[in-house]
N, C-alpha and C. Protein backbone atom coordinates (compact mmCIF):
# COMPACT_ATOMS: atom_id res chain seq x y z
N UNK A 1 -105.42 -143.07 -103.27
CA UNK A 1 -104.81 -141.76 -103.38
C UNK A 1 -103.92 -141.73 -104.64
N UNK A 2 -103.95 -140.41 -105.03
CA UNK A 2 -103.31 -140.52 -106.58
C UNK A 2 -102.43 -138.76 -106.71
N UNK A 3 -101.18 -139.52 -106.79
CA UNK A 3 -100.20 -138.66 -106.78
C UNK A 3 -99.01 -138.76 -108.18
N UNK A 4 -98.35 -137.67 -108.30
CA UNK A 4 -97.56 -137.79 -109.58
C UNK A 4 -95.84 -137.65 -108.85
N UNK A 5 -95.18 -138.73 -109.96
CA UNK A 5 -93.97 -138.28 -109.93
C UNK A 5 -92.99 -138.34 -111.43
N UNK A 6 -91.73 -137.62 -110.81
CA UNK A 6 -90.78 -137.78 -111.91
C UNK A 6 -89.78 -139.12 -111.77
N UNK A 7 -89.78 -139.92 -112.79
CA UNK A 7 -88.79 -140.63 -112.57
C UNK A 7 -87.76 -140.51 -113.22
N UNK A 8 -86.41 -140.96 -112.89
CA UNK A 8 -84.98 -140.46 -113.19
C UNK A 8 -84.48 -141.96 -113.31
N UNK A 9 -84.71 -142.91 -113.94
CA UNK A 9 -83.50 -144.19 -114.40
C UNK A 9 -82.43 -144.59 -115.34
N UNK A 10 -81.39 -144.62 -114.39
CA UNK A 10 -79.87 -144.44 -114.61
C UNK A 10 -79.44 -145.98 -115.47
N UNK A 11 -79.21 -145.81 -116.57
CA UNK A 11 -78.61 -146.98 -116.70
C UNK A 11 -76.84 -147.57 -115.86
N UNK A 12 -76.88 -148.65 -116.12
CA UNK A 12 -75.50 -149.13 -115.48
C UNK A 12 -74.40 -148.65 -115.96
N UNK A 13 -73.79 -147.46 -114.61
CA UNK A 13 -72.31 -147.40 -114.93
C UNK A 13 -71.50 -147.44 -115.52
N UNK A 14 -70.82 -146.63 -115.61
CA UNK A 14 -69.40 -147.56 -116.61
C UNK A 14 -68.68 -147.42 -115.20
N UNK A 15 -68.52 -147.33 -113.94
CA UNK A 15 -67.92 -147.04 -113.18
C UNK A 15 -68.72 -146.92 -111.22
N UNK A 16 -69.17 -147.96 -111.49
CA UNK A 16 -69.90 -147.82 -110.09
C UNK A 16 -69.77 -147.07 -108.93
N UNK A 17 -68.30 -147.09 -108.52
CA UNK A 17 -68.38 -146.59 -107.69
C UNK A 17 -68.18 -145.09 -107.53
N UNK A 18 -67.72 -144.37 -109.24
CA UNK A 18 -67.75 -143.03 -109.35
C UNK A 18 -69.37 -142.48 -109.34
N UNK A 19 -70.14 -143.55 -109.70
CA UNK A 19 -71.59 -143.04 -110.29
C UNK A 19 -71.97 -142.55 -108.81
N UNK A 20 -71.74 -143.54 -108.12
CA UNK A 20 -72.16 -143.94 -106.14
C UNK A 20 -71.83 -142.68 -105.56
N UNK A 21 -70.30 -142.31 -105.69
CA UNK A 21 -69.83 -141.02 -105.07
C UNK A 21 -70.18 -139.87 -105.58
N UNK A 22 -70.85 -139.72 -106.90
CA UNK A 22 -70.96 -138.10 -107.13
C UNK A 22 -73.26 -138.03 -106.82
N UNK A 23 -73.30 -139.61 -106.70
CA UNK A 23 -74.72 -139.42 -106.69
C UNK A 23 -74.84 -138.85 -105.38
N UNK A 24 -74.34 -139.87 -104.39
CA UNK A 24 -74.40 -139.49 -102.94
C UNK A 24 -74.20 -137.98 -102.65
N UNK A 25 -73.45 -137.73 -103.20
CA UNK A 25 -72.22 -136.20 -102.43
C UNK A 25 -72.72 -134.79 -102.91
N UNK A 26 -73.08 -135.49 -104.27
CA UNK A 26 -73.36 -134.00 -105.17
C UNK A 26 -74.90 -133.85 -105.55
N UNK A 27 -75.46 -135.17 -106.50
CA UNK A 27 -76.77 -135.27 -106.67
C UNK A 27 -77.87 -134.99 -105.86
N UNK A 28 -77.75 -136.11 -104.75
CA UNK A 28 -78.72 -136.08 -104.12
C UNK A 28 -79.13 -134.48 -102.95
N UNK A 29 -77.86 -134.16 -102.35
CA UNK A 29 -77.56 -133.02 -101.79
C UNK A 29 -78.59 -131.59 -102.88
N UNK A 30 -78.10 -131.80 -103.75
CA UNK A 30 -78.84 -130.75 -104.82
C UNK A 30 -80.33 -131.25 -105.40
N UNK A 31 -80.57 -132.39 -105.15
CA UNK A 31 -81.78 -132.41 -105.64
C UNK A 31 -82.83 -132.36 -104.09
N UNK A 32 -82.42 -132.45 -102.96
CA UNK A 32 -83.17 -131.69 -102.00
C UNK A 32 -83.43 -130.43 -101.65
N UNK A 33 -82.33 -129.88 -102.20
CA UNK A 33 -82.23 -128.22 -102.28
C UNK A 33 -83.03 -127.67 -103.21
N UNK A 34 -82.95 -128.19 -104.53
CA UNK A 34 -83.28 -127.02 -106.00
C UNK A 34 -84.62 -127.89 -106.04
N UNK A 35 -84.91 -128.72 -106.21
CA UNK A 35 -86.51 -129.12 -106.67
C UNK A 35 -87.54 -129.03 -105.59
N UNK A 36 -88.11 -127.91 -105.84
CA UNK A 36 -89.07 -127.25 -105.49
C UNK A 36 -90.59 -127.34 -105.12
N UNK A 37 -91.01 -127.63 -104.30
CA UNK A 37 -92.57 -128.63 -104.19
C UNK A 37 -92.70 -130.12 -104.12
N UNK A 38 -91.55 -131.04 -104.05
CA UNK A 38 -91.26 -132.27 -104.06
C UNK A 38 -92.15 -132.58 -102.48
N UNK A 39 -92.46 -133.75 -101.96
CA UNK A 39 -92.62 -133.87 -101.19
C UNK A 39 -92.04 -135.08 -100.68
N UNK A 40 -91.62 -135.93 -101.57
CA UNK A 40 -90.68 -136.89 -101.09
C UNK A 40 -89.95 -137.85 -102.26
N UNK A 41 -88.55 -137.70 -101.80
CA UNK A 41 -87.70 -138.31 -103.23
C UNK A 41 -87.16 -140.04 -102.96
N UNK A 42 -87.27 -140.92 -103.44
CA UNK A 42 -87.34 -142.14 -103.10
C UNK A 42 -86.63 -142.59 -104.45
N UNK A 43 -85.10 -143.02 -103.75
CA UNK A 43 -83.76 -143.85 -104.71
C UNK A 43 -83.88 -145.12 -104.86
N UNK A 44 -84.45 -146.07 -105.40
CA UNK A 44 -83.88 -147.34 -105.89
C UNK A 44 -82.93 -148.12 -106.59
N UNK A 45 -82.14 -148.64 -106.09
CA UNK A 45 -80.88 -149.49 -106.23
C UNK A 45 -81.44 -150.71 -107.05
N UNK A 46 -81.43 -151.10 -108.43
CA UNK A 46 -81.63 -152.19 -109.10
C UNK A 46 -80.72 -153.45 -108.69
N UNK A 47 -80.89 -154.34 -107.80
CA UNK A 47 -79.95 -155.51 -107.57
C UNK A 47 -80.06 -157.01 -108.85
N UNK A 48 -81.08 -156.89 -109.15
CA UNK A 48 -81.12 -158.58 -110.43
C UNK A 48 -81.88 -158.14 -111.18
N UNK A 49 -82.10 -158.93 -111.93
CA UNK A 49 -83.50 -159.12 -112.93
C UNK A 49 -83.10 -160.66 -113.42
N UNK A 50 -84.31 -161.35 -113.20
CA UNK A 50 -84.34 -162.85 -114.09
C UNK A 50 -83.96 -162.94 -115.27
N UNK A 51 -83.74 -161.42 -116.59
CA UNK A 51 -83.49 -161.33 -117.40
C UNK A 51 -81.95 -161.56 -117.38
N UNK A 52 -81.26 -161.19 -116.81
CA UNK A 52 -79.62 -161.16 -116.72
C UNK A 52 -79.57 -159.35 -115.69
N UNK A 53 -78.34 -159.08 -116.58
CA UNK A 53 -77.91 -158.08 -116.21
C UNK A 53 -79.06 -156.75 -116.38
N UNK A 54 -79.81 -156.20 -115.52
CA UNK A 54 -80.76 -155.28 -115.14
C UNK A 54 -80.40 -154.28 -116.32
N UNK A 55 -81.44 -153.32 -116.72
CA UNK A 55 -81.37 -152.41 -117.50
C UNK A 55 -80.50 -151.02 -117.12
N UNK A 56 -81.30 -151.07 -115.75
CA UNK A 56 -81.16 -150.24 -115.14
C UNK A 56 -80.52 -150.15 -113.73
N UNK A 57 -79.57 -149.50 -113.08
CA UNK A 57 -78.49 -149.53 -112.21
C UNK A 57 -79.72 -148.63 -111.10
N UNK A 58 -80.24 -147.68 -111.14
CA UNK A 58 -80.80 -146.74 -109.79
C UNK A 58 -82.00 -146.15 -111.15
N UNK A 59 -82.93 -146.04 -109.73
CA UNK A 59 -83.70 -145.59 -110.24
C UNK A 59 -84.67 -144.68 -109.26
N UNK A 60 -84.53 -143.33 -109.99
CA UNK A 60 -84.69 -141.93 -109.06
C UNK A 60 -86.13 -141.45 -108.68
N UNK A 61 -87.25 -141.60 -107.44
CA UNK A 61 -88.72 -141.03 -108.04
C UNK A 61 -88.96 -139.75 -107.27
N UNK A 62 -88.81 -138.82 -107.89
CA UNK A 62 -89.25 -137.30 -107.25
C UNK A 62 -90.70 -137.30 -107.14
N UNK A 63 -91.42 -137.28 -105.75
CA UNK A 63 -92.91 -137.46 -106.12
C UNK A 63 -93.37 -135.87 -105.55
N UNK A 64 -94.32 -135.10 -106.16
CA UNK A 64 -94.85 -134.08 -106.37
C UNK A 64 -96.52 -134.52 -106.18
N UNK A 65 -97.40 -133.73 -105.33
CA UNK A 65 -98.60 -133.26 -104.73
C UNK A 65 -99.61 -133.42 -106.12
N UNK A 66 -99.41 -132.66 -107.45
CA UNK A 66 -100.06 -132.31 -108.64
C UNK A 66 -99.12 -132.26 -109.64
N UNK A 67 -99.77 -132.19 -110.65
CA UNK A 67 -98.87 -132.41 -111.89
C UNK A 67 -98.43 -130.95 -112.28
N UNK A 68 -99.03 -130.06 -111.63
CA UNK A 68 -98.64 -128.39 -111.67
C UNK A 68 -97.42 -128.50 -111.38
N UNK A 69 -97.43 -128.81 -110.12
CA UNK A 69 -96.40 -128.67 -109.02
C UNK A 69 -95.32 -129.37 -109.63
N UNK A 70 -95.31 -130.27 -110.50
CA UNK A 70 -94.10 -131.27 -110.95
C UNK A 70 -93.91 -130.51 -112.16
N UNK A 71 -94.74 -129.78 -112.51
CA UNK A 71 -94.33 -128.81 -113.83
C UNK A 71 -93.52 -127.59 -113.87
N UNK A 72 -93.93 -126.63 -112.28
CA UNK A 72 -93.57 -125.96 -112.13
C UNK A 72 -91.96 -126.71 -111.72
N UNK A 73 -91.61 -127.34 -111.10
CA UNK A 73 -90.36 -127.75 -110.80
C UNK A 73 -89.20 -127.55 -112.01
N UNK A 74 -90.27 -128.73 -112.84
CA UNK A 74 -89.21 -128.68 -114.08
C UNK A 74 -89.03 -127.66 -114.75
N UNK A 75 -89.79 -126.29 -114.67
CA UNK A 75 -89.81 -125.41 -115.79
C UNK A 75 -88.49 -124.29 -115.22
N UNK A 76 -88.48 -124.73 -113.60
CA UNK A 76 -87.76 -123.81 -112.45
C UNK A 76 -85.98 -124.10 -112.66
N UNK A 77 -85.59 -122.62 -112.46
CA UNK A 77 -83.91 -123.22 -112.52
C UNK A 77 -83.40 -123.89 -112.17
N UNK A 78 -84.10 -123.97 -110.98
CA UNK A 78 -83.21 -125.37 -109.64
C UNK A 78 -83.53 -126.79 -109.95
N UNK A 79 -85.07 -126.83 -110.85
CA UNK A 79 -85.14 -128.23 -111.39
C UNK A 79 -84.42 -128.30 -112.79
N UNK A 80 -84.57 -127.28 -114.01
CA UNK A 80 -83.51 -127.50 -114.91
C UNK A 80 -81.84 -128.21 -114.99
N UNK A 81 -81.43 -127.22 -113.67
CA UNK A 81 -79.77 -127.83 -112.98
C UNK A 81 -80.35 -129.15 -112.60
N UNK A 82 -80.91 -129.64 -112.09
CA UNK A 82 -80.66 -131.23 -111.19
C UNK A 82 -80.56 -131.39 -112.69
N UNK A 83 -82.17 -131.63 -113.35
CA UNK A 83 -82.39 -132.83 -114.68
C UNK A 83 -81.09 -132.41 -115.40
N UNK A 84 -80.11 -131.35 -115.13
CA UNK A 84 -79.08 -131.42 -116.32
C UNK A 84 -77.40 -131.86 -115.82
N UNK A 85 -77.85 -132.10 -114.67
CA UNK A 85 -76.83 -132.72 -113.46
C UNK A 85 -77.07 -134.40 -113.62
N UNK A 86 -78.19 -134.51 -113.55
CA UNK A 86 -78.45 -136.57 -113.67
C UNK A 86 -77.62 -136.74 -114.84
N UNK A 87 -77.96 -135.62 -116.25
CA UNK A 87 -77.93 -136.36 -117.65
C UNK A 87 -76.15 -136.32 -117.16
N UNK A 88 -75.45 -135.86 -116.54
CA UNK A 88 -74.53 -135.44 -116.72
C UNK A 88 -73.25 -136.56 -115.71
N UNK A 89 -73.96 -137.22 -115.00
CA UNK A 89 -73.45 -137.84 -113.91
C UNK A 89 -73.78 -139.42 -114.58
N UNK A 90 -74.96 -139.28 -115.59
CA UNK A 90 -75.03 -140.90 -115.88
C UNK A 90 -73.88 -140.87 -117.16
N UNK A 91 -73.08 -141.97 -116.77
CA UNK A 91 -71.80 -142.48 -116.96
C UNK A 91 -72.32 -143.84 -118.11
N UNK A 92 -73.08 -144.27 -117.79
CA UNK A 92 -73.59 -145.51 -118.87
C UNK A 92 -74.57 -144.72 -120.07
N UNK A 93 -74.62 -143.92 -120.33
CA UNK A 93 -75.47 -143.47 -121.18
C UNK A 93 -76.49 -142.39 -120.79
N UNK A 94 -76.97 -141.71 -121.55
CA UNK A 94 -78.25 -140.86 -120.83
C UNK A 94 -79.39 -141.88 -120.00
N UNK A 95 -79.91 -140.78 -119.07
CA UNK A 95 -81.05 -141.78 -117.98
C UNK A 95 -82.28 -141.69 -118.93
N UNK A 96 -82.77 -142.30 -118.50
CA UNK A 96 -84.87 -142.16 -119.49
C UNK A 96 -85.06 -141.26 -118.26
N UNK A 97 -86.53 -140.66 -118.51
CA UNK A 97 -87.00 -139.76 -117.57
C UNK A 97 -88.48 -140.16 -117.85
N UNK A 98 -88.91 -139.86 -116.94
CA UNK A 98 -90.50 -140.31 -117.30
C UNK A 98 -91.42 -139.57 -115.99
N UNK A 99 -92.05 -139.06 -116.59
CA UNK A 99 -93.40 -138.67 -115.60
C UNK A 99 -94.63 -139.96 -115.65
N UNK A 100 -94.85 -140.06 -113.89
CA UNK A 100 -95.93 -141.12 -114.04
C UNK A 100 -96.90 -140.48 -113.06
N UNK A 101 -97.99 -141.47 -113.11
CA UNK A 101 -99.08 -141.43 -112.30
C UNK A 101 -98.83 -142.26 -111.30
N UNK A 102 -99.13 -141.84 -109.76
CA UNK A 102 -99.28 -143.27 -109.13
C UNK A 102 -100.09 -143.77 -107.80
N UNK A 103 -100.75 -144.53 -108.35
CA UNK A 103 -102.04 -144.94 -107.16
C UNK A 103 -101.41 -146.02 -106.00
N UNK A 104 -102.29 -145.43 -104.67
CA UNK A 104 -101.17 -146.49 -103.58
C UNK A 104 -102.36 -146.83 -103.07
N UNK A 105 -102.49 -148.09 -103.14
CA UNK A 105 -103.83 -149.01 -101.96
C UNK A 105 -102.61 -149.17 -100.80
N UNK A 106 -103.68 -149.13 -99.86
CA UNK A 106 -103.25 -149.36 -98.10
C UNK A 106 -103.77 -150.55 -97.73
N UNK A 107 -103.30 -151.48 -97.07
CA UNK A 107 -104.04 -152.84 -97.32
C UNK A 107 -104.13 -152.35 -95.14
């Protein structure tokens, strides 16, 4: 099965636990509300990397049905405000954003 999403990765903080409280309280709250056709949003918490210190602190995947549907989001007010709410809440620098493809085998 082959589905699309947006990804949202936050680099590290300057302030963890401010990043934690406005993601929880404010972010996430609004990005269930305003993005539109999502069908399921899935947060990852970066804990290591063998490299050292991880690139990346959280990492956000809005997954969308079609790539319409992930278009129409972004082109929509309620997805404009989130993507201008992340840039705005990441505290370590702007996030990357990336649209992907993604295939899931079921074992």
């Amino acid at each position: 099965m082959t589905s699309v999403k947006l990804i949202v990765a936050y680099p590290q903080p300057k302030d963890v636990e401010a990043f934690e409280s406005v993601y929880e309280e404010e972010h996430v709250p609004m990005a269930v509300a305003k993005l539109a056709g999502k069908t399921k949003i899935v947060a990852t918490k970066v804990l290591q990397s063998p490299q050292g210190t991880p690139q990346f602190y959280c990492i956000a995947e809005v997954h969308f049905p079609s790539m319409e549907a992930l278009q129409r989001c972004a082109e929509s007010a309620g997805g404009k405000e989130t993507l201008a709410h992340a840039a705005k809440i990441s505290s370590g620098g702007p996030p990357t954003v990336m649209i992907a493809e993604e295939n899931t085998f079921t074992f």
